[in-house]
Protein backbone atom coordinates (compact mmCIF):
# COMPACT_ATOMS: atom_id res chain seq x y z
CA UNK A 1 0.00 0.00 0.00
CA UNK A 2 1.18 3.49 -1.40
CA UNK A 3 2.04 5.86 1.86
CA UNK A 4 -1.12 8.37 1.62
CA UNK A 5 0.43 11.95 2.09
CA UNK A 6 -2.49 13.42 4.25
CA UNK A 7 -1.98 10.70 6.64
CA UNK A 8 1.38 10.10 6.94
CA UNK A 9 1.89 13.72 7.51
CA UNK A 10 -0.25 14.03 10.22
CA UNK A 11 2.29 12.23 12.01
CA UNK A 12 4.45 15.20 12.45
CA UNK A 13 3.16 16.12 15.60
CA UNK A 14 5.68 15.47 18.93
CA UNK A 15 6.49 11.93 19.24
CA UNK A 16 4.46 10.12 21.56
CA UNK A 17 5.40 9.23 24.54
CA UNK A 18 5.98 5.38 25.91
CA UNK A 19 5.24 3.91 28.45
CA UNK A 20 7.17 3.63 31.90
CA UNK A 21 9.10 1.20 32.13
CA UNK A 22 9.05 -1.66 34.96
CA UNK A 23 12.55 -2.37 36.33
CA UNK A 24 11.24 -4.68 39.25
CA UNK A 25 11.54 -8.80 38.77
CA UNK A 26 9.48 -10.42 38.46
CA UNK A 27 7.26 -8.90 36.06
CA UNK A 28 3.77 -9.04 34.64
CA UNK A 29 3.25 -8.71 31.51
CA UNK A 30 -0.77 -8.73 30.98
CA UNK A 31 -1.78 -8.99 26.90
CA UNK A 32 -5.36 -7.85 26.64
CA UNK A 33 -7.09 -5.65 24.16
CA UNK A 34 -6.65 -1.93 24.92
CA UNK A 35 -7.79 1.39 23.07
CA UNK A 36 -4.18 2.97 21.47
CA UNK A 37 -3.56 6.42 20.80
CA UNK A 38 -2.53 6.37 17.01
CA UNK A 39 -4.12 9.42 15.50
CA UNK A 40 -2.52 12.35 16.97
CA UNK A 41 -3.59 13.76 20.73
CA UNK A 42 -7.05 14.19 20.86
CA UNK A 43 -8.55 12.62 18.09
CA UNK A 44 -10.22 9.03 17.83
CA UNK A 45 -8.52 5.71 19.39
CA UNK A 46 -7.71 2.37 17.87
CA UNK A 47 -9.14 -0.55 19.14
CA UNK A 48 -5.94 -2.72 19.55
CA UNK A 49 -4.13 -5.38 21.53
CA UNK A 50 -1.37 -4.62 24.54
CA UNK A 51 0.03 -5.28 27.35
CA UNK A 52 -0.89 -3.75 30.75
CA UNK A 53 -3.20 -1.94 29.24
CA UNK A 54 -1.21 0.06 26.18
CA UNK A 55 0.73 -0.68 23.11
CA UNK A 56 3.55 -0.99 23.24
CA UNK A 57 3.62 -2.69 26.20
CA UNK A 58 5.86 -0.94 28.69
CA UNK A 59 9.93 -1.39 29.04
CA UNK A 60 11.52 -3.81 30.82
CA UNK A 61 14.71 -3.05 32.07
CA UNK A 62 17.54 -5.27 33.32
CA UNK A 63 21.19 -5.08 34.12
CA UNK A 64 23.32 -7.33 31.74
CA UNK A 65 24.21 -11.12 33.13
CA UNK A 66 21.26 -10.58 36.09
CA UNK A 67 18.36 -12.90 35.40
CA UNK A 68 14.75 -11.09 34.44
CA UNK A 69 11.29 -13.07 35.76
CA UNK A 70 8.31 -12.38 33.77
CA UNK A 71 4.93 -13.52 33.94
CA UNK A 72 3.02 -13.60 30.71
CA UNK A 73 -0.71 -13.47 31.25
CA UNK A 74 -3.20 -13.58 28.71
CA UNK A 75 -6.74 -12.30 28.80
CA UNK A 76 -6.98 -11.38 24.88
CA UNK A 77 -8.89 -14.71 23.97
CA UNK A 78 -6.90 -15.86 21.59
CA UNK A 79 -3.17 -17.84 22.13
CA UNK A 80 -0.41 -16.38 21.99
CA UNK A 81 3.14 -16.47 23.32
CA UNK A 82 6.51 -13.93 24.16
CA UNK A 83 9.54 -14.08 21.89
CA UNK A 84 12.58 -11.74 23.50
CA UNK A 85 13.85 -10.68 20.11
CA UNK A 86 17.77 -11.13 20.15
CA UNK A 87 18.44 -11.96 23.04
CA UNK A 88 20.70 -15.49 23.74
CA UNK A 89 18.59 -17.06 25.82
CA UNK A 90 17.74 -20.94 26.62
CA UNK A 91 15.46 -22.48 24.64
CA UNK A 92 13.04 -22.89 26.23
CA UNK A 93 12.40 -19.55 27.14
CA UNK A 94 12.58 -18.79 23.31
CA UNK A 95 8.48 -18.07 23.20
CA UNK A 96 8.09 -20.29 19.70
CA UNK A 97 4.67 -22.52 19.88
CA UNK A 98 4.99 -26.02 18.53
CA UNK A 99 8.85 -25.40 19.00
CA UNK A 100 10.74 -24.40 22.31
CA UNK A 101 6.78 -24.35 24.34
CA UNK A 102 3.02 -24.90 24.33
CA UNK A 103 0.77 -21.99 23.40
CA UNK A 104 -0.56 -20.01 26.17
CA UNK A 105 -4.16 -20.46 26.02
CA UNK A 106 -6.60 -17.56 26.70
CA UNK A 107 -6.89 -17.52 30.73
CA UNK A 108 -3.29 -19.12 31.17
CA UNK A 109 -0.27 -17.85 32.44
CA UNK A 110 3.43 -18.59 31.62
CA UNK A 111 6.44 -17.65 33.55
CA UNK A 112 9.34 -16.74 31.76
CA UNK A 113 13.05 -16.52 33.63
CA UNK A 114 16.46 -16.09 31.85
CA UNK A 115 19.58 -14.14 32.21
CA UNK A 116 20.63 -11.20 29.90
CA UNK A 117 24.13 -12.15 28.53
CA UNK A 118 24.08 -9.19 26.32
CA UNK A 119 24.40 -5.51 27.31
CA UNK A 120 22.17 -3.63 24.51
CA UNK A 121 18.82 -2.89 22.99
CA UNK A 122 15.96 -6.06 22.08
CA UNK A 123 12.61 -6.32 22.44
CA UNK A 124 9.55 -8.29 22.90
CA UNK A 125 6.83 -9.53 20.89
CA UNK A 126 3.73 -12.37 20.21
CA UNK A 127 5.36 -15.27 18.26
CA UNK A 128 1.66 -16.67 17.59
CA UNK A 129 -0.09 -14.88 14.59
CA UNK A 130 2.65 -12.69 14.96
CA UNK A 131 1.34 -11.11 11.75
CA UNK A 132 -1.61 -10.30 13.18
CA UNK A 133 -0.83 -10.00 17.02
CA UNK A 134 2.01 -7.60 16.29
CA UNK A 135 0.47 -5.41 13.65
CA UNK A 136 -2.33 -5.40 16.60
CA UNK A 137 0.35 -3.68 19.83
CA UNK A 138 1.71 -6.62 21.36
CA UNK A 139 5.41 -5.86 21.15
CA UNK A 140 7.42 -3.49 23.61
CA UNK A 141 10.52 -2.43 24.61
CA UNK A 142 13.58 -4.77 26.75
CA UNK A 143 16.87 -2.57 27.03
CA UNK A 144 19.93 -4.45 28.65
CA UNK A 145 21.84 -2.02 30.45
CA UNK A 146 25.64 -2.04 30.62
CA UNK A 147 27.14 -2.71 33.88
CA UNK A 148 28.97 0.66 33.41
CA UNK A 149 26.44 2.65 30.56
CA UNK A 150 28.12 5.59 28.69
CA UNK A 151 27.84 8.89 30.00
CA UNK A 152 24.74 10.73 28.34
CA UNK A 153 22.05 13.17 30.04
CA UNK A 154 19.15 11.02 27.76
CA UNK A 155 18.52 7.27 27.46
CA UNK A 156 15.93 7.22 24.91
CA UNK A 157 14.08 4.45 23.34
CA UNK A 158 12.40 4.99 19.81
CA UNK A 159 10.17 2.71 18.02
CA UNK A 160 9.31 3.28 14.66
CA UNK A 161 5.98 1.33 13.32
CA UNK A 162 3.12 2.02 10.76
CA UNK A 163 -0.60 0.76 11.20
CA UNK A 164 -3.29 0.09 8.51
CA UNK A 165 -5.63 2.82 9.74
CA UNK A 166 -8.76 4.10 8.27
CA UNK A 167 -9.25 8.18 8.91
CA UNK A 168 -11.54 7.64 11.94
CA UNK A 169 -8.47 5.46 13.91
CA UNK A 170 -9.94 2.31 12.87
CA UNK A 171 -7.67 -0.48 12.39
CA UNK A 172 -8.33 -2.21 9.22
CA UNK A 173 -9.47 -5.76 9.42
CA UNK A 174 -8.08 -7.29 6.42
CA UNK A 175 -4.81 -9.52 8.13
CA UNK A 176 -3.41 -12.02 6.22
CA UNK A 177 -4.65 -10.73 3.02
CA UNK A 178 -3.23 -13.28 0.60
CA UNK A 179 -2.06 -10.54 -2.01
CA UNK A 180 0.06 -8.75 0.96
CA UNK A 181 2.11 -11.95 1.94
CA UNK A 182 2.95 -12.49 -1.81
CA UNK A 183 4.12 -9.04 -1.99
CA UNK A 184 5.82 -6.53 0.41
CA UNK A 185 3.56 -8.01 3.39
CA UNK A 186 1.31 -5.33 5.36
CA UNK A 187 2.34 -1.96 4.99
CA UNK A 188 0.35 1.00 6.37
CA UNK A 189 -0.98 4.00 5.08
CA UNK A 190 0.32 5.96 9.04
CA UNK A 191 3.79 5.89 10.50
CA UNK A 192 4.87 8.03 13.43
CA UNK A 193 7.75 7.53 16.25
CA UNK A 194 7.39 6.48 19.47
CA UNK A 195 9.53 7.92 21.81
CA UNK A 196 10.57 7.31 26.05
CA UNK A 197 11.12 11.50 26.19
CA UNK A 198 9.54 13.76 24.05
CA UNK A 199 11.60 16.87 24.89
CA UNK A 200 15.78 17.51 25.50
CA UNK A 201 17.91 20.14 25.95
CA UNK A 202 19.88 21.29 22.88
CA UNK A 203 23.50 20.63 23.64
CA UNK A 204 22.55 17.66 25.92
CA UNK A 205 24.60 14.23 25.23
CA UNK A 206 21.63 11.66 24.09
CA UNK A 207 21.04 7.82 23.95
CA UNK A 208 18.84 6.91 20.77
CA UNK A 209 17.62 3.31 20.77
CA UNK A 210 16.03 2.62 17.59
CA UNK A 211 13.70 0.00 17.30
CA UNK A 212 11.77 -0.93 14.21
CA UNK A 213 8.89 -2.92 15.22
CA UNK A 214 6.53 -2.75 11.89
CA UNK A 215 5.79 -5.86 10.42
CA UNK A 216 6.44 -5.76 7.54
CA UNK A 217 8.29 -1.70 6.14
CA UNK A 218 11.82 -1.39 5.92
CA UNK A 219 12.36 2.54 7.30
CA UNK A 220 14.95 4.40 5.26
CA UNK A 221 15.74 6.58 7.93
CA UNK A 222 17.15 10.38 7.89
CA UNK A 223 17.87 11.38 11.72
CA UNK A 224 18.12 15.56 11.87
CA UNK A 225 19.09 18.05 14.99
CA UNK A 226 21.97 15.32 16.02
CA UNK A 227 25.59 15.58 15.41
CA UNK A 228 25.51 11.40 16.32
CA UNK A 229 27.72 8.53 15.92
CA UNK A 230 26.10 4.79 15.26
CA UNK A 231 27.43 2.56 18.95
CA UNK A 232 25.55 -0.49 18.42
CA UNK A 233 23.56 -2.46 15.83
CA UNK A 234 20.66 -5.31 16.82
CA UNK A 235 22.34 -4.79 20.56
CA UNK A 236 25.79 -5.51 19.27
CA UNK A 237 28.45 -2.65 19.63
CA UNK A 238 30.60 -1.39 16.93
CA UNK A 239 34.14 -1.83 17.55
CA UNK A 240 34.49 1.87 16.19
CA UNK A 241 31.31 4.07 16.44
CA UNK A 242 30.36 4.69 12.98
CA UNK A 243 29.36 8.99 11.97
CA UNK A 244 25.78 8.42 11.34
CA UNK A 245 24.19 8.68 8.50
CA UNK A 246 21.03 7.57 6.36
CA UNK A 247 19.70 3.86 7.36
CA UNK A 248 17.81 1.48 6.46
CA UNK A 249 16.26 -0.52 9.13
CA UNK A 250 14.21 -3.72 8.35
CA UNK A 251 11.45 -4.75 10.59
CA UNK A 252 13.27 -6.41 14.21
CA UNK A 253 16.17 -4.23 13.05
CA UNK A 254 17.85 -1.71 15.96
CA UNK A 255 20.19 0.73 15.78
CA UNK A 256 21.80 2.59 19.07
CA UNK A 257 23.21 6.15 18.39
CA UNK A 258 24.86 8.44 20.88
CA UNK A 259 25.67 12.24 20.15
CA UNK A 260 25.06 16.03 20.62
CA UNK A 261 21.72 17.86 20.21
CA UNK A 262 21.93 20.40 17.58
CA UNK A 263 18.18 21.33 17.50
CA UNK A 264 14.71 19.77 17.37
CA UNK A 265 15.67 15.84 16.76
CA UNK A 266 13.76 14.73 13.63
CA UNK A 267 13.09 11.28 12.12
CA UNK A 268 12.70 11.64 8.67
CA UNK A 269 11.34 9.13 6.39
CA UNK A 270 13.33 8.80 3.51
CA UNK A 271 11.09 8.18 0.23
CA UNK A 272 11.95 7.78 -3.48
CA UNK A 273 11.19 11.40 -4.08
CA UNK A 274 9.96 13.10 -1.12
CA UNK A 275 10.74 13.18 2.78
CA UNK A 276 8.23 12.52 5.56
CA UNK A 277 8.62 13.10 9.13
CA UNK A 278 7.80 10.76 11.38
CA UNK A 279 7.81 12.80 14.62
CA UNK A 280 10.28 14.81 16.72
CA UNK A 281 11.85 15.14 20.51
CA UNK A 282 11.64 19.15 21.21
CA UNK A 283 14.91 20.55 22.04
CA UNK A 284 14.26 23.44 24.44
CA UNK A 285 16.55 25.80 26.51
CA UNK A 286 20.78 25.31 25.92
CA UNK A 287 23.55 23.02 27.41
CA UNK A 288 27.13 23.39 27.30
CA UNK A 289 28.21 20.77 24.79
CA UNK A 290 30.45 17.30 25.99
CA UNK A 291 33.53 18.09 25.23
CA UNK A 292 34.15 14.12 25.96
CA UNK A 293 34.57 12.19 22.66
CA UNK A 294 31.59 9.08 21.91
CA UNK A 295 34.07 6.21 22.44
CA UNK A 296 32.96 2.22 21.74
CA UNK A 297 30.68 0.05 24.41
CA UNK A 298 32.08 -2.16 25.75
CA UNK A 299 32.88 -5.48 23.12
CA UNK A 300 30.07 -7.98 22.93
CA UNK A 301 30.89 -11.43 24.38
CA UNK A 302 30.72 -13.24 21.32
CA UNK A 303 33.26 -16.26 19.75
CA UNK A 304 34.48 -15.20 16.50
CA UNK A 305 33.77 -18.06 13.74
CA UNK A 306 36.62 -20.50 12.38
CA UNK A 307 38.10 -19.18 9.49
CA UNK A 308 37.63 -22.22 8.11
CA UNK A 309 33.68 -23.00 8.87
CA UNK A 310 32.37 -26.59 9.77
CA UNK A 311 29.46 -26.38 7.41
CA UNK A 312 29.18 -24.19 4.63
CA UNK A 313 25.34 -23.88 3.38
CA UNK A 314 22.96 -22.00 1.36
CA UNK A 315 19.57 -21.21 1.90
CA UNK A 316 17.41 -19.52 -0.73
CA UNK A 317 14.32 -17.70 -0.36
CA UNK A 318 11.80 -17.94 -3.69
CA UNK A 319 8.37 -17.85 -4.47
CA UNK A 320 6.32 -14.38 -4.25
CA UNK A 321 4.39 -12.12 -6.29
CA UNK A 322 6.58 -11.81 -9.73
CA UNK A 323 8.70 -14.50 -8.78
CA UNK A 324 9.36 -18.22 -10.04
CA UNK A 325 8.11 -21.60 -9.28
CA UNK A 326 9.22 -23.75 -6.97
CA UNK A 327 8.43 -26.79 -5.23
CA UNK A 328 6.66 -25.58 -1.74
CA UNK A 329 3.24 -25.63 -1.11
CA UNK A 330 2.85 -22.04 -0.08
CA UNK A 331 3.59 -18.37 -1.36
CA UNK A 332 7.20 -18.34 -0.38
CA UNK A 333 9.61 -21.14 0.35
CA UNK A 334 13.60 -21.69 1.66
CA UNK A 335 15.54 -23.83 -0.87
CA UNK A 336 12.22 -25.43 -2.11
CA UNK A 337 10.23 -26.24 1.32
CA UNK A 338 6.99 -24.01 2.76
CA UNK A 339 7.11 -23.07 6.69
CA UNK A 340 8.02 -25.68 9.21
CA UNK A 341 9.08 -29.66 8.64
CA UNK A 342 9.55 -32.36 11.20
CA UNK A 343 13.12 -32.57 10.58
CA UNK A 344 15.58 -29.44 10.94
CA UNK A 345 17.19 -27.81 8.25
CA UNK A 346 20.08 -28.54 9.52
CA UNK A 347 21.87 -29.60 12.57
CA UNK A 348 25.01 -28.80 14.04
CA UNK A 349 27.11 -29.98 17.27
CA UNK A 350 27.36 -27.26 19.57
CA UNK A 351 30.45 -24.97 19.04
CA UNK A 352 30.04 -25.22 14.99
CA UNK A 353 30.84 -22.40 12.83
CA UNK A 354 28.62 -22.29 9.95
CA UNK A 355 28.53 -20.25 7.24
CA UNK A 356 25.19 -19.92 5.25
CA UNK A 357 24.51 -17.78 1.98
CA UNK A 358 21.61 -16.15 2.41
CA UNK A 359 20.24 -15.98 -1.43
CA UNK A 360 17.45 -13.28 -2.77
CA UNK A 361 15.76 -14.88 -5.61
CA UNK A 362 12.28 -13.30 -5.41
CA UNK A 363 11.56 -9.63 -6.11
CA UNK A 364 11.26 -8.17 -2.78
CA UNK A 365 13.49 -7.35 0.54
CA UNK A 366 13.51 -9.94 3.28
CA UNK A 367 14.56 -9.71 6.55
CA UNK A 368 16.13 -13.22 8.28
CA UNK A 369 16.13 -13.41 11.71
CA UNK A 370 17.99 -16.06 13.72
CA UNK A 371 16.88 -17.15 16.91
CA UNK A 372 19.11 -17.51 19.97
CA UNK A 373 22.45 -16.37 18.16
CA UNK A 374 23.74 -13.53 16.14
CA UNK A 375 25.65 -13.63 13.59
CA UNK A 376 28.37 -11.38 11.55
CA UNK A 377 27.57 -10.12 8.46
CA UNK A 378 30.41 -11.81 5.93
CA UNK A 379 31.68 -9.05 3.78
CA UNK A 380 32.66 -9.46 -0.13
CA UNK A 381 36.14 -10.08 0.54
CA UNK A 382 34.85 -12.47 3.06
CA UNK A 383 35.81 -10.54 6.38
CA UNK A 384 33.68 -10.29 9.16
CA UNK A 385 31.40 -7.63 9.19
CA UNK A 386 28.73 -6.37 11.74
CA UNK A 387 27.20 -8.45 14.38
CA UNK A 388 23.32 -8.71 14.08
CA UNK A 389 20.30 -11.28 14.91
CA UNK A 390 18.39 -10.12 11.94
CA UNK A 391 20.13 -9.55 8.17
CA UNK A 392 18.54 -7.29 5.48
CA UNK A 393 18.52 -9.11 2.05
CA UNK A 394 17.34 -6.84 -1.01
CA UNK A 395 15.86 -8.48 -3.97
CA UNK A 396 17.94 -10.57 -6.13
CA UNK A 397 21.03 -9.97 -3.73
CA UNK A 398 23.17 -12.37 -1.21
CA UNK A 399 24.46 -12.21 2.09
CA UNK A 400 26.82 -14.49 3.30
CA UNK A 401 26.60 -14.85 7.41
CA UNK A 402 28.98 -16.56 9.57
CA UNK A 403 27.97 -18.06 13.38
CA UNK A 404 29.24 -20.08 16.07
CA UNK A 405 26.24 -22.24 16.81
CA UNK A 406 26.69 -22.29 20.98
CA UNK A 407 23.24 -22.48 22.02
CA UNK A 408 21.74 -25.65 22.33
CA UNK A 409 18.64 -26.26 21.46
CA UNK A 410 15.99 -25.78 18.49
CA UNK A 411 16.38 -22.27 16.70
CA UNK A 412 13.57 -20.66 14.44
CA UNK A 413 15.24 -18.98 11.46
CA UNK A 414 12.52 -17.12 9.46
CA UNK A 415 11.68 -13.48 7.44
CA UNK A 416 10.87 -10.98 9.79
CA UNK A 417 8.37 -9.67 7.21
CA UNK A 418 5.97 -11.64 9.42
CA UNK A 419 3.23 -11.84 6.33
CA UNK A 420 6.65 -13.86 5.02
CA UNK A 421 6.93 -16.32 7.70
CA UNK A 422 3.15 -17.07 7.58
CA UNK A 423 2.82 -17.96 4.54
CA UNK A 424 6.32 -20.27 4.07
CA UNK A 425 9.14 -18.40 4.65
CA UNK A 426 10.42 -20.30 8.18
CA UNK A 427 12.64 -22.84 8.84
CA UNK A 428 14.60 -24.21 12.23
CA UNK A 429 18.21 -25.71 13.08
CA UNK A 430 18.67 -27.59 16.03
CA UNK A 431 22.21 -27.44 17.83
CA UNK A 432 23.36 -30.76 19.78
């Protein structure tokens, strides 16, 4: 669906504001339906899904390596389940129905308890109907703190998302609309920011934790009124901070920044011929400017891959609107096989590298998103790039990724376009 100008400007208004987050353990976490505020202040509500009564669902906070307790109660009336995006947990804490748990019936509850190995930004979300439960509000926030966080007057978290909206606020009804898996998946018509602060102090040092939590848009992203430096990408630090610049971020995709305020900090939405802003923190009063230089977080804990890898695979993605036939028995396939089998893809003993092409033969963007691991990024000359949980793949292109496979258990690797997954695009590994 085409972005309609009338409505996606009307998102220019202040960001809105999240909610607080809860830093106790353990938590509840409560999905239920809950009226959102999508339109700008004021004007109608959505009917939607939450948790604790708004979407997103509030912030969970947790020191990195201490454990985080979390029960998941559900009073929606349908099933559904939690999936802690990213993080490198055990499995079967994972939140995957049919895979690492049961589904959580309407009326149950299900305690979740892991540790947080990884300083860094994630975040939460349904893994049943996902298509439909997260495109609904249940998804929020989990930031990782370092034991020793960088010195910045604002930790913010921003989620980026757009929603199928009629004028009135109304959610449209029309999930898992065949023609939207086979092409882009479900794109709205509204996108705005959501934001832990809405206001700042120009000068001040600021924390931006971008999350993109859509279902189904990639957001080329512009960010304005920051001189900023990229720290982290999917909760993995840079070993350098990177000057930032445009981005694209794929749905499950996050991106930490840390830098100056130079004025009113705008997200810009970066189309093919025109720019749209998605919202704005106010910068108000002045602030002597850090003179401190925006060094590196600290290195993620992660074992570097062989150089030589134990298994070298490749796993294509085909089928789609425009694309070619091939021997699934759904919309989209991996190397010739719809959703989920009996057997794994593949399995591996633990403390395997692997190396896996990730091949683009269809005509769109896909995300893939590894459970329980991340993964570097295998540049052309074949050195090790970024660190990430979820890889953007554009159409017709390949990305190589290279893993240690150290978590045991069974792993869901699947398009984050979550139309995608739902109609064939999903497989699993399990790791001995």
């Amino acid at each position: 669906m085409n972005l309609n100008r009338r409505l996606f400007l009307a998102s220019t208004t202040a960001a809105l504001a999240l909610p607080k987050a809860l830093v106790a353990s353990p938590n509840v976490l409560r999905a239920e339906p809950v009226q959102g505020q999508i339109l700008p202040g004021g004007e109608n509500t959505t009917a939607m899904l939450g948790f604790n009564g708004s979407t997103p669902g509030p912030a969970l906070r947790v020191r990195q390596g201490e454990e985080l307790a979390v029960r998941f109660e559900n009073r929606m009336g349908e099933g559904s389940s939690v999936h802690w995006h990213g993080i490198r947990l055990e499995n079967a804490m994972d939140g995957v129905p049919g895979l690492t748990q049961d589904l959580v019936q309407p009326g149950a509850d299900f305690d979740y308890r892991f540790r947080a190995p990884d300083a860094g930004t994630y975040w939460y979300h349904s893994h049943n109907r996902s298509w439909e439960q997260v495109a609904k509000g249940l998804f929020g926030p989990l930031i990782v703190e370092e034991a020793n966080p960088p010195e910045v007057d604002h930790d913010i978290t921003v989620m980026l998302d757009d929603w199928r909206i009629e004028q009135d606020g109304t959610l449209m009804g029309d999930f898992g609309a065949r023609h939207d898996f086979a092409h882009a998946g479900r794109l709205g018509n509204y996108a705005k920011i959501m934001t832990s602060e809405v206001s700042v102090m120009q000068g001040a040092r600021v924390r931006l934790r971008l999350i993109n939590t859509a279902t189904a848009r990639v957001f080329p992203t512009r960010i304005e009124g920051l001189n900023g430096w990229v720290v982290a990408l999917d909760g993995m630090p840079l070993a350098e901070p990177r000057a930032l610049a445009d981005v694209s971020l794929a749905p499950a995709q996050r991106m930490d920044v840390i830098g100056d305020v130079t004025g009113p900090i705008k997200f810009i939405f970066i189309a093919q011929s025109e720019l749209y802003e998605m919202g704005s923190i106010a910068a108000e009063g002045q602030k002597v400017l850090a003179a401190k230089a925006i060094e590196a977080l600290p290195a993620a804990n992660a074992t570097r891959p062989k150089d030589q890898p134990d298994h070298a695979l490749s796993l294509k993605m085909e089928g789609g609107a425009m694309g070619g036939r091939h021997a699934g028995d759904d919309i989209w396939a991996f190397n010739g096989v719809s959703g989920m089998s009996d057997a794994p893809w593949a399995t591996f003993n633990r403390g395997d590298t692997v190396a896996i092409d990730l091949v683009n033969d269809t005509s769109f963007p896909h995300g893939i998103h590894l459970h329980g691991h991340h993964f570097y990024e295998v540049s052309a000359d074949g050195s090790l790039g970024d660190l990430r949980d979820t890889s953007l793949v554009e159409r017709g292109e390949t990305q190589k990724i290279a893993t240690v496979f150290d978590n045991p258990g069974k792993w869901l690797l699947h398009c984050h376009m979550l139309g995608h997954q739902a109609s064939g695009m999903k497989t699993w590994v399990e790791v001995l």
